[in-house]
Protein backbone atom coordinates (compact mmCIF):
# COMPACT_ATOMS: atom_id res chain seq x y z
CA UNK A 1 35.08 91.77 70.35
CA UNK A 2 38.62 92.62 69.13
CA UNK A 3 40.15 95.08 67.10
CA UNK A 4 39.17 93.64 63.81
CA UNK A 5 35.33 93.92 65.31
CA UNK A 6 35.02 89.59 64.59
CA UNK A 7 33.67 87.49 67.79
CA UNK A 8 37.06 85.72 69.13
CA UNK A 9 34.90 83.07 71.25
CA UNK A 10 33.73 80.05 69.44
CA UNK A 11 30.35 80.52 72.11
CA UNK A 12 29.70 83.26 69.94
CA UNK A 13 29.39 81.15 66.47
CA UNK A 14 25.98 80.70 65.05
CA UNK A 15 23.80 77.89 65.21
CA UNK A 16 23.67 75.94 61.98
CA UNK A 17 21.15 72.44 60.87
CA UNK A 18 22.80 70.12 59.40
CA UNK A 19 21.77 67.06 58.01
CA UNK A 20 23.59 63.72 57.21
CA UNK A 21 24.55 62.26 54.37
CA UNK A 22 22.15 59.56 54.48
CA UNK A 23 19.20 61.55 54.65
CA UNK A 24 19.50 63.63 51.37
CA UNK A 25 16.32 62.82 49.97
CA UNK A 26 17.32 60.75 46.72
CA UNK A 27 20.92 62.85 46.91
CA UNK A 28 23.81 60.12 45.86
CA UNK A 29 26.42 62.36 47.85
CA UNK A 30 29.82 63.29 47.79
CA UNK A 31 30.31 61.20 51.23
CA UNK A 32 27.54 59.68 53.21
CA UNK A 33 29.42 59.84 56.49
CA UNK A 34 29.26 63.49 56.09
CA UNK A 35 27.17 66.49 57.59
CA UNK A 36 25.96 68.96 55.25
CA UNK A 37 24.71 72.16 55.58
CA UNK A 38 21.76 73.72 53.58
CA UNK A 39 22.28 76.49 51.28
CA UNK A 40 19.30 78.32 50.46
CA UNK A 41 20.10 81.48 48.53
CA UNK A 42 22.56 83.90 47.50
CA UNK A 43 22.69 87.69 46.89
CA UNK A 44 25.84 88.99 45.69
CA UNK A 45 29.37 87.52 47.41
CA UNK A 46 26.91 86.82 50.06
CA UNK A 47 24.81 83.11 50.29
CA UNK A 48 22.45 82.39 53.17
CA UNK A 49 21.77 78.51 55.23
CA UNK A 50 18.73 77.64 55.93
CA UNK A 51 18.43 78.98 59.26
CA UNK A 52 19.18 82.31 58.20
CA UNK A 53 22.97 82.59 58.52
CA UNK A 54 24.54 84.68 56.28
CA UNK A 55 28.41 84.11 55.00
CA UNK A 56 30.79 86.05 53.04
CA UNK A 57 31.66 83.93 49.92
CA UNK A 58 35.01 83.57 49.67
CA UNK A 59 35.22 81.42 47.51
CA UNK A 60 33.08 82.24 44.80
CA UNK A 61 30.73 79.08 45.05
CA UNK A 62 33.73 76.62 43.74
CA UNK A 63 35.56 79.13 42.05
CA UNK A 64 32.95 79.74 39.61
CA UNK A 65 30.55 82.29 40.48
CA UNK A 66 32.27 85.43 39.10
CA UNK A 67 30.00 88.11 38.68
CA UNK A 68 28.24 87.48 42.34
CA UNK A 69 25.19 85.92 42.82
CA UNK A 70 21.65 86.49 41.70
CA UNK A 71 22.09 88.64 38.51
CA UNK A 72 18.64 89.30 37.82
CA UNK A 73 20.59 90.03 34.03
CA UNK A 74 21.33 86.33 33.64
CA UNK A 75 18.22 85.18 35.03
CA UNK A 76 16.00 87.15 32.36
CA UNK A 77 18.30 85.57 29.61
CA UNK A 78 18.05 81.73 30.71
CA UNK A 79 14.38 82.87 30.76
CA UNK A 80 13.85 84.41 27.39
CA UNK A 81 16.42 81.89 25.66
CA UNK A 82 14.50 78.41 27.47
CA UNK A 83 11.25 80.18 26.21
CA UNK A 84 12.28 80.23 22.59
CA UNK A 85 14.42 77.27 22.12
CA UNK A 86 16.36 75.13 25.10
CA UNK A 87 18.13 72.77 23.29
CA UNK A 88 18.92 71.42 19.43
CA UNK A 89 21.42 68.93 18.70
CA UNK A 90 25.12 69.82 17.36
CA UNK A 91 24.97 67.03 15.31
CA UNK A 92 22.48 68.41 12.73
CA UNK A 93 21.89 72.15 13.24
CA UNK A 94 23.77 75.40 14.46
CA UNK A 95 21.91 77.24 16.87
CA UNK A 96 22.00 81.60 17.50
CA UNK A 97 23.07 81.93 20.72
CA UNK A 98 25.66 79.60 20.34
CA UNK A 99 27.02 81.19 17.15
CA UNK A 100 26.61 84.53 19.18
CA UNK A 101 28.42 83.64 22.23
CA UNK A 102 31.16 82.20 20.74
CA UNK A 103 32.00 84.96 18.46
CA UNK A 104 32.08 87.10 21.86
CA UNK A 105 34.70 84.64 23.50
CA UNK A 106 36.69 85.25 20.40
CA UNK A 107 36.39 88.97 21.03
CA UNK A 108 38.02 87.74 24.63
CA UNK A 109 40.25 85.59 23.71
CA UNK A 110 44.08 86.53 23.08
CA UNK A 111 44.58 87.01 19.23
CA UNK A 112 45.10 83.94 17.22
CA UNK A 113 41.65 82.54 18.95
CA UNK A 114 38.78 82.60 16.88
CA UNK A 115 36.58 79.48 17.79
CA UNK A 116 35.56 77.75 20.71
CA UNK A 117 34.06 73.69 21.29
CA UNK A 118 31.33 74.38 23.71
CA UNK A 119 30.61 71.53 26.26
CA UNK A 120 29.36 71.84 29.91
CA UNK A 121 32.30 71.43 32.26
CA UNK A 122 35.71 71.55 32.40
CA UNK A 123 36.68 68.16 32.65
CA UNK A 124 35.08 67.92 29.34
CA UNK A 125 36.89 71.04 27.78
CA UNK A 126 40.08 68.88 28.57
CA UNK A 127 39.04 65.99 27.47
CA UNK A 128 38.24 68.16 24.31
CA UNK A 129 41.57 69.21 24.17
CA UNK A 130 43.23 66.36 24.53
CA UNK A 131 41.86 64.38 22.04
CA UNK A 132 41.65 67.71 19.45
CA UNK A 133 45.62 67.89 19.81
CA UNK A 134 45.62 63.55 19.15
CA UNK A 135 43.61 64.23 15.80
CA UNK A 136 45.76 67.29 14.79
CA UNK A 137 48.41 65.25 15.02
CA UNK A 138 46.85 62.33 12.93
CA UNK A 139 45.42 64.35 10.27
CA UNK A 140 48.93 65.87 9.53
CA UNK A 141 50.37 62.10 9.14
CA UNK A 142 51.75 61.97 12.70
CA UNK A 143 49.74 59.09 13.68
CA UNK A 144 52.37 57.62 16.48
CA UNK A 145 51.26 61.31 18.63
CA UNK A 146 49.42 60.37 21.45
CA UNK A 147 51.03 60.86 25.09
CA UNK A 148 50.05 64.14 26.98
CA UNK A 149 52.67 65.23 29.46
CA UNK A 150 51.48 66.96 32.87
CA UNK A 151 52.52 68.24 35.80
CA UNK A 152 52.92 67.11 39.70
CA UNK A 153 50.90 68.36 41.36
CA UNK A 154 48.11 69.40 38.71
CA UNK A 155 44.51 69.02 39.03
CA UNK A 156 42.74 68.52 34.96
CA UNK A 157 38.69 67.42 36.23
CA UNK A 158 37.67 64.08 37.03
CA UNK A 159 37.09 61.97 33.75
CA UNK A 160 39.16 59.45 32.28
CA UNK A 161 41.74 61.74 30.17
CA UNK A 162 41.36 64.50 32.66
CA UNK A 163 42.23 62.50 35.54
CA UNK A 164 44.68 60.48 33.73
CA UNK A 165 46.43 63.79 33.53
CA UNK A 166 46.07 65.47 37.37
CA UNK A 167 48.71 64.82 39.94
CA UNK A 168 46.05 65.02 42.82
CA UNK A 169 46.63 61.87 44.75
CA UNK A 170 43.87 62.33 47.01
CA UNK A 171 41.38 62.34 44.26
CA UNK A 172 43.12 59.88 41.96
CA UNK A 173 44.63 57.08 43.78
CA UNK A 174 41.08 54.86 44.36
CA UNK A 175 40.51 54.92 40.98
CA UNK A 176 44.19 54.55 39.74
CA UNK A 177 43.35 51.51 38.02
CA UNK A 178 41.53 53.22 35.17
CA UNK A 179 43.77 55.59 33.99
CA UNK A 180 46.91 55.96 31.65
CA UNK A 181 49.67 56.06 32.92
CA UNK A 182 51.21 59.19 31.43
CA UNK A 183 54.45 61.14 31.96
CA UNK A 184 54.42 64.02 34.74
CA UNK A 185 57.46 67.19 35.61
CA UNK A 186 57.42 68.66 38.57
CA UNK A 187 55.28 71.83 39.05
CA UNK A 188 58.34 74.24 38.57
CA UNK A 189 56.74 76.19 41.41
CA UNK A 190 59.42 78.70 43.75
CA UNK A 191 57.86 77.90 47.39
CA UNK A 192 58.84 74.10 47.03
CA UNK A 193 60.83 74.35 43.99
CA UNK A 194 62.71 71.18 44.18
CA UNK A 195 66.32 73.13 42.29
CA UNK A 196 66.24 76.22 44.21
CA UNK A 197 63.90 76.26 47.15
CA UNK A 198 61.99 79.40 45.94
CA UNK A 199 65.85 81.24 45.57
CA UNK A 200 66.45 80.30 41.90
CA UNK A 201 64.35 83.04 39.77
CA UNK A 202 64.17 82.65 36.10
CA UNK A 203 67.17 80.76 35.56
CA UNK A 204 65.25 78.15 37.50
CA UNK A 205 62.28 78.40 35.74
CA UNK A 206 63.80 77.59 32.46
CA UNK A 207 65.84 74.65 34.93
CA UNK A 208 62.27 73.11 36.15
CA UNK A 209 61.05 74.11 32.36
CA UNK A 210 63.40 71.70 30.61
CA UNK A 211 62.07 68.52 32.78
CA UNK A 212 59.39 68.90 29.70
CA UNK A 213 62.35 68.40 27.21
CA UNK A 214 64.01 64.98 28.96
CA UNK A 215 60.46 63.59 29.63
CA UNK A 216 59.45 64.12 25.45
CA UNK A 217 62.98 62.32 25.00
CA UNK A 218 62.42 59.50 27.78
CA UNK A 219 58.90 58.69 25.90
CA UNK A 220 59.95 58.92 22.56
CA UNK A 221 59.18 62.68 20.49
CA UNK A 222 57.07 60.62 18.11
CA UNK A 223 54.68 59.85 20.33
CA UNK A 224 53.89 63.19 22.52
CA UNK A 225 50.98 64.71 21.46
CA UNK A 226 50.77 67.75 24.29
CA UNK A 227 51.22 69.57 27.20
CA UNK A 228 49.02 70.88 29.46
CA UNK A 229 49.30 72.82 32.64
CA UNK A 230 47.63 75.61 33.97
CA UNK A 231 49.21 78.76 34.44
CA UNK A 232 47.81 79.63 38.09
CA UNK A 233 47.50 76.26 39.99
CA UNK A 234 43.81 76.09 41.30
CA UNK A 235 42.78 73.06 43.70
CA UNK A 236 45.89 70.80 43.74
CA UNK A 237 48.18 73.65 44.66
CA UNK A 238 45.87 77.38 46.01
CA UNK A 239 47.21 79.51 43.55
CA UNK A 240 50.51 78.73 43.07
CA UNK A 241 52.33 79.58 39.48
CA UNK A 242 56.10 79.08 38.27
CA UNK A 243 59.38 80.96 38.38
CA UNK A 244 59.93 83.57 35.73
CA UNK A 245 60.85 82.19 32.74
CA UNK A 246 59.53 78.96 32.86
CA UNK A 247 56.23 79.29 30.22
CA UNK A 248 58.71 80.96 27.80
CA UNK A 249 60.99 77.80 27.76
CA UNK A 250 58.17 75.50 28.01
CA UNK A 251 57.21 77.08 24.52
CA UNK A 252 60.69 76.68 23.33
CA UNK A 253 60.85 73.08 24.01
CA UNK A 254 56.75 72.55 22.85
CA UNK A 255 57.96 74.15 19.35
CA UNK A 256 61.04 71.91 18.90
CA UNK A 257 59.07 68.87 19.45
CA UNK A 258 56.27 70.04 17.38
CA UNK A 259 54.03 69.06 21.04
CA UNK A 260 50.96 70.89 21.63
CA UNK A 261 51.01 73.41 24.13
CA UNK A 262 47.72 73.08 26.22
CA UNK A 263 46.58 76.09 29.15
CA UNK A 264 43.84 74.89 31.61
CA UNK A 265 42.46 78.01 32.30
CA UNK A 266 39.09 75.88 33.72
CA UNK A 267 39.60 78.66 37.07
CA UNK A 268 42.11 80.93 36.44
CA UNK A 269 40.60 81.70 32.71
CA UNK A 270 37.61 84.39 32.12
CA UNK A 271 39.02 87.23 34.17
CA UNK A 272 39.94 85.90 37.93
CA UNK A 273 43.47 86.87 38.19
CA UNK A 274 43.41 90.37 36.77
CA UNK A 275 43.76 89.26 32.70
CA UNK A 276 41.36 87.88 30.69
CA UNK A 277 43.39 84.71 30.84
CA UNK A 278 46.03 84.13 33.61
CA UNK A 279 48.42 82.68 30.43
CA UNK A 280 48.45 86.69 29.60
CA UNK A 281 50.79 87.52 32.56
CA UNK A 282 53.54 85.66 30.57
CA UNK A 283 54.48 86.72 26.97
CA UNK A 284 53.51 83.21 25.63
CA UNK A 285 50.86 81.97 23.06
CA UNK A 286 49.29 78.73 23.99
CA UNK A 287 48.02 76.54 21.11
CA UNK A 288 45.04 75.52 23.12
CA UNK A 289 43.26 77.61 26.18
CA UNK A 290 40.68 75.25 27.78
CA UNK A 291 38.29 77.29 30.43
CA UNK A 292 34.96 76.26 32.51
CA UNK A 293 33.54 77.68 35.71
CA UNK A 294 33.55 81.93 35.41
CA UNK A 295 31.99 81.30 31.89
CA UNK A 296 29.15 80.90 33.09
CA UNK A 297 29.71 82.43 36.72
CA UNK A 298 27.72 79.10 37.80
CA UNK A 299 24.33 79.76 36.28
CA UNK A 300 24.48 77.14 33.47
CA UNK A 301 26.95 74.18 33.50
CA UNK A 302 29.45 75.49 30.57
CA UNK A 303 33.16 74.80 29.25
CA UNK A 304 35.09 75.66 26.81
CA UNK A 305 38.12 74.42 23.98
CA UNK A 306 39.13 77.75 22.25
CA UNK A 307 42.23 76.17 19.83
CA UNK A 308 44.67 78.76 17.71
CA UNK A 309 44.11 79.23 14.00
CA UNK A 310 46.88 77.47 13.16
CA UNK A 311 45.13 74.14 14.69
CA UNK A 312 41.77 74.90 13.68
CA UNK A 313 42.72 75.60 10.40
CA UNK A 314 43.93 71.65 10.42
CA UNK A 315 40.30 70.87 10.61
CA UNK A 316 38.87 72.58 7.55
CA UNK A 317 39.35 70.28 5.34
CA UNK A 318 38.61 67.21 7.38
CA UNK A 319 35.16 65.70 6.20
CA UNK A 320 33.78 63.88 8.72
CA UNK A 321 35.16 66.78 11.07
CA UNK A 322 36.67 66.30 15.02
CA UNK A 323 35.84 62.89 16.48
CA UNK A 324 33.99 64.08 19.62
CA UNK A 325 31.13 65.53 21.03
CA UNK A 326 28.34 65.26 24.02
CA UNK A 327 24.91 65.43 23.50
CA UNK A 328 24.82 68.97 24.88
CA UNK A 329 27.78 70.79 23.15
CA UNK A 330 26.35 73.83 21.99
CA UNK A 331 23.64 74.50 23.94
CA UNK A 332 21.11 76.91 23.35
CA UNK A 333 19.93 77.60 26.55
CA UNK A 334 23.27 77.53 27.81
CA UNK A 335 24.91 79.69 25.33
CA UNK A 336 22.59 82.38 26.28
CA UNK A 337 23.17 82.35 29.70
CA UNK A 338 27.68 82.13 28.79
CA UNK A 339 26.54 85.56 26.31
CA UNK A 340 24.35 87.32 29.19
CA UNK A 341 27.77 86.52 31.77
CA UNK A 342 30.12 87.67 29.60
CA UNK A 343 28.30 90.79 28.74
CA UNK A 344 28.07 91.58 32.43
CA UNK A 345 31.73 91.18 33.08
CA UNK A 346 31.77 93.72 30.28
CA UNK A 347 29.58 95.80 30.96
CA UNK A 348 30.93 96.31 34.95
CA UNK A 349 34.73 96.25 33.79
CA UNK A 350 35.19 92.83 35.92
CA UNK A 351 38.21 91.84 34.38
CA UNK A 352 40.17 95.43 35.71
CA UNK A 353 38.33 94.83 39.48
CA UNK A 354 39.95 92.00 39.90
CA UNK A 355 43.18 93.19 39.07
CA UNK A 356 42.49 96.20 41.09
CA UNK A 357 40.90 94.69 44.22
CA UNK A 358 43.00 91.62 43.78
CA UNK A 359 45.99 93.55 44.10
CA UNK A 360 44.76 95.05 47.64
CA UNK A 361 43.43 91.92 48.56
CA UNK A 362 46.99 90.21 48.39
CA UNK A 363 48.49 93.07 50.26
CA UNK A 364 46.21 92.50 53.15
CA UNK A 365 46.86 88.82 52.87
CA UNK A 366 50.40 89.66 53.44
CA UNK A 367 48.86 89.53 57.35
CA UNK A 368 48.69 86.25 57.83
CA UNK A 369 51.88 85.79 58.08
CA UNK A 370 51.65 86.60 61.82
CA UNK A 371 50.17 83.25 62.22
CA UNK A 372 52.96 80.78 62.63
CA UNK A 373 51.16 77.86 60.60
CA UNK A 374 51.38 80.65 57.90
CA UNK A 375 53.47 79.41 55.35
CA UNK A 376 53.47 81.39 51.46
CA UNK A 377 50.95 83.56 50.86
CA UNK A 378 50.93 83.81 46.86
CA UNK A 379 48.40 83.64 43.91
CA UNK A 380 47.64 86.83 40.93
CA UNK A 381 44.20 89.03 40.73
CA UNK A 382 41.47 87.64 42.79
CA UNK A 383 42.79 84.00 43.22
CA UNK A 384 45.15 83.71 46.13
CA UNK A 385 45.94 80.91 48.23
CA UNK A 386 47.15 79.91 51.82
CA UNK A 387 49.82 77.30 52.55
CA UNK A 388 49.95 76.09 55.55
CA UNK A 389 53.10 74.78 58.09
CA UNK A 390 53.73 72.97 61.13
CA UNK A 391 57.34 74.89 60.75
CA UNK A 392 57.74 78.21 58.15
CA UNK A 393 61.53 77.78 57.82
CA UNK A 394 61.61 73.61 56.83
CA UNK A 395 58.40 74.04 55.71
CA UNK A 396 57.11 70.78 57.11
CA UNK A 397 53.50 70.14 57.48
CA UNK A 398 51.07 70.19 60.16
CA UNK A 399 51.32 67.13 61.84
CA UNK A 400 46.86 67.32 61.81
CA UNK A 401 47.51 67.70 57.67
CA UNK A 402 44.54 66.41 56.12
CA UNK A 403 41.17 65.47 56.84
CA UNK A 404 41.61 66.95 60.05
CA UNK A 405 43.11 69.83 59.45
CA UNK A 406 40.98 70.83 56.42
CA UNK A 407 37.53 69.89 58.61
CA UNK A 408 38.81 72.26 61.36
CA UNK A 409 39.72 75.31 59.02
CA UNK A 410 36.30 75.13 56.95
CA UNK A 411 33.93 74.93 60.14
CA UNK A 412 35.21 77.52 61.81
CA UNK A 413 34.78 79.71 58.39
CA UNK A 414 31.39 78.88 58.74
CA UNK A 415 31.59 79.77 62.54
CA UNK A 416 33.07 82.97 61.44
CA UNK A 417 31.13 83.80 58.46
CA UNK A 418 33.37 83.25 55.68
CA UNK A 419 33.61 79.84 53.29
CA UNK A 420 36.69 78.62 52.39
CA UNK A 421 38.52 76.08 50.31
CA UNK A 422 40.44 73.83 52.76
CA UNK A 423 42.64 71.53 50.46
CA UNK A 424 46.09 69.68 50.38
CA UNK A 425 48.24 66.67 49.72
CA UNK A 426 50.73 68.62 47.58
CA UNK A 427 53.37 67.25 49.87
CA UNK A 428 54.46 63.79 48.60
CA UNK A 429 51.03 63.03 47.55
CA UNK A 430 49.73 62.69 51.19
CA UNK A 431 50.65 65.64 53.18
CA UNK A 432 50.58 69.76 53.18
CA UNK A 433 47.41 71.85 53.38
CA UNK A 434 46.46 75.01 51.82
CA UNK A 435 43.02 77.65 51.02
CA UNK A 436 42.20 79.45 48.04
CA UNK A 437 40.51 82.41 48.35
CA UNK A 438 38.91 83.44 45.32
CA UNK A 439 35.99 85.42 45.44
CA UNK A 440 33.43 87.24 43.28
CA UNK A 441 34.97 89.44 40.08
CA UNK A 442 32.28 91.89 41.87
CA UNK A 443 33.71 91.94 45.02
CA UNK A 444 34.82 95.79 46.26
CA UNK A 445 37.54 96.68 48.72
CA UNK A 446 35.01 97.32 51.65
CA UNK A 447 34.23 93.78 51.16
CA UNK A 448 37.56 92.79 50.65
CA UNK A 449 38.45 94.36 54.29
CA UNK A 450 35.52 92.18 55.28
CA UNK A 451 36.77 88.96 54.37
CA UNK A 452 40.41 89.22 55.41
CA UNK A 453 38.67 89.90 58.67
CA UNK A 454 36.93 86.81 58.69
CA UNK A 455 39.63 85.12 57.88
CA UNK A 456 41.27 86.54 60.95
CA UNK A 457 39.13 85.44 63.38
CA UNK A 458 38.80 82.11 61.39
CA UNK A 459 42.98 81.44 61.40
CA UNK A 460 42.66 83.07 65.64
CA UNK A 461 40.28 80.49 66.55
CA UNK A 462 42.16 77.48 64.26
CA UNK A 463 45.33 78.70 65.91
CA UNK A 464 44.09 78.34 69.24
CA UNK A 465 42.58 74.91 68.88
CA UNK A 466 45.98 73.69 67.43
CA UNK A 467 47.41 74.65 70.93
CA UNK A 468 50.35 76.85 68.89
């Protein structure tokens, strides 16, 4: 054993099933050619396979579970609320928990935000806010507004609008075909800034800011609707956020243009980097805050479009209301389980752990910098991210980036004991790798010490099979 009390020979990792693709009962999965292992319960940051192993959840399910797992709290409240009404449609009634629950997101929300569109993930809370920003626009005779600017790289979910607006190659280019077409500024963030190189501070951040200004000029002001990005990059770029100064400007320029300013707070919103929303580390007001994932900590499929006043107020006198909706917006059953979540993170001050625990978390992170394919270290609260280098001064990528690369890092997690959140392709589309590590709102700093030890052993063993 070494110092850090981890086992440092891969003999040592546990034995784990694992069953193929192609034999997930009726399963359509995410890849056939793919082994999978079986989860079979959780308790806390902890889950278990189904031969028994247990593994520190680093990762928070997929960013989502963050108040832990098994809340006997949230259990009894999906059971009382499917018991007395599971679903009525949006269409025709209002519904109590709904009305409930959404009055206490206002209560989290920064000031200005009084209602929320409930809808069940947060590709749909973008879509939502996407085409809420198009019909502001039209109902206040700007009918030519339609264009939503983005950012490179930017991850926004996986339906049409959403995807039309993520700069995520590798989970956009197959389906290319299908999507708009729509104007994207580089990410403005310092570790590959593309001005300054990570030297440049705010003066840069109001530099990679006003890319948002020439690309509403190059398309015309008439016809941009929005902009979206979110504050604290989740999958596309592990936790990376912009230079000083650069959401200020970007509200400058959004206000000139009369363009909607749009925050995807899908993972970074509901309390994971140390604010209630990661916007609230910058003194800037969004006009829309979209969220998903910690609403519901992962025990109901929930999202959320929480607009300003000064857009919903747009709405009041339309009468046949905004042109959208799913089947299950609103949701009782839902609802109830968002309220019970919420009231947890409440009641166990989850918003002020995370900034507490976050804070020492990134300290210790500051370790794994003795690992040469240790680039930047970065992230806010309890959602930090790895970047990894084949060399930390050019900052060139592994030459395994990818696939490879990512396959390696999570299996010898699971070897280790700890999940993580390989990703990449933030490098010209195709190249760069990085890990988020984002785990439970709940988790303390004895677990913390826990998990950067994981990782330790995880990055010794990668190290050593990358021959560095």
């Amino acid at each position: 054993m070494s110092d850090r009390q981890m086992p440092d020979d891969p003999s040592d990792a546990p034995h784990r099933e694992t069953t193929p693709g192609t034999e997930l009962g009726g399963m359509f999965p995410r890849a056939f050619q793919k082994e999978y292992v079986t989860i079979t319960r959780g308790d806390g940051h902890f889950v278990w396979d189904a031969d028994g192993n247990r593994y520190l959840d680093a990762i928070a399910g997929n960013q989502n579970v963050n108040i832990g797992h098994g809340r006997t709290e949230v259990a009894e409240a999906a059971r009382e609320q499917i018991e007395t009404l599971e679903y009525t449609s949006s269409m025709l009634f209002a519904n109590e928990p709904a009305m409930a629950y959404t009055e206490r997101i206002a209560e989290f929300t920064p000031d200005g935000f009084e209602h929320a569109w409930l809808v069940s993930s947060g590709s749909e809370a973008n879509e939502s806010a996407v085409k809420m920003a198009r019909q502001y626009h039209y109902e206040r005779g700007n009918t030519e507004k339609y264009k939503v600017v983005s950012r490179q790289p930017s991850y926004h979910g996986n339906t049409g609008i959403a995807m039309a607006l993520s700069g995520f190659p590798a989970r956009k280019t197959k389906m290319q075909p299908l999507f708009d077409d729509w104007p994207t500024i580089s990410a403005g963030t310092p570790y590959r800034c593309e001005h300054c190189d990570g030297d440049g501070g705010e003066a840069c951040g109001v530099r990679c800011a006003d890319e948002l200004e020439q690309a509403i000029l190059d398309e015309g002001p008439e016809t941009v609707a929005a902009f979206i990005a979110e504050p604290v990059t989740g999958a596309a770029n592990a936790a990376a956020f912009p230079h000083d100064g650069y959401f200020e400007r970007i509200r400058e320029i959004c206000d000139e243009y009369d363009v909607l300013f749009i925050v995807d707070e899908v993972m970074a919103g509901f309390g994971r980097t140390g604010e209630n929303f990661a916007i609230e580390h910058w003194d800037v007001t969004p006009d829309i805050i979209t969220s998903a994932k910690g609403m519901s900590g992962g025990y109901s499929p929930i999202g959320g479009t929480m607009p300003h006043r000064r857009i919903a107020e747009v709405f009041e006198d339309v009468e046949d209301g905004f042109q959208h909706g799913h089947t299950y917006c609103f949701n009782p059953a839902s609802a109830a389980i968002g309220n019970a979540v919420l009231e947890y993170m409440d009641d166990k001050d989850l918003v002020a752990n995370a900034r507490d625990v976050g804070a020492y978390l990134r300290e210790r992170c500051e370790e794994f910098y003795e690992y040469d394919f240790v680039g930047d270290v970065r992230g806010k609260g309890l959602m930090l991210g790895v970047e990894f280098v084949d060399d930390r001064e050019t900052k060139e990528p592994l030459p395994e980036s990818g696939a490879e690369f990512q396959s390696l890092l999570f299996e010898t997690g699971l070897d280790e004991g700890v999940i993580t959140y390989p990703s990449g392709g933030h490098v010209a589309g195709d190249r760069g790798d990085h890990t988020l590590i984002t785990p439970p709102l709940t988790i303390d700093r004895d677990a913390a010490d826990e998990l950067i030890d994981r990782m330790h052993a995880t990055f010794e063993q990668v190290g050593a099979s990358l021959d560095r």
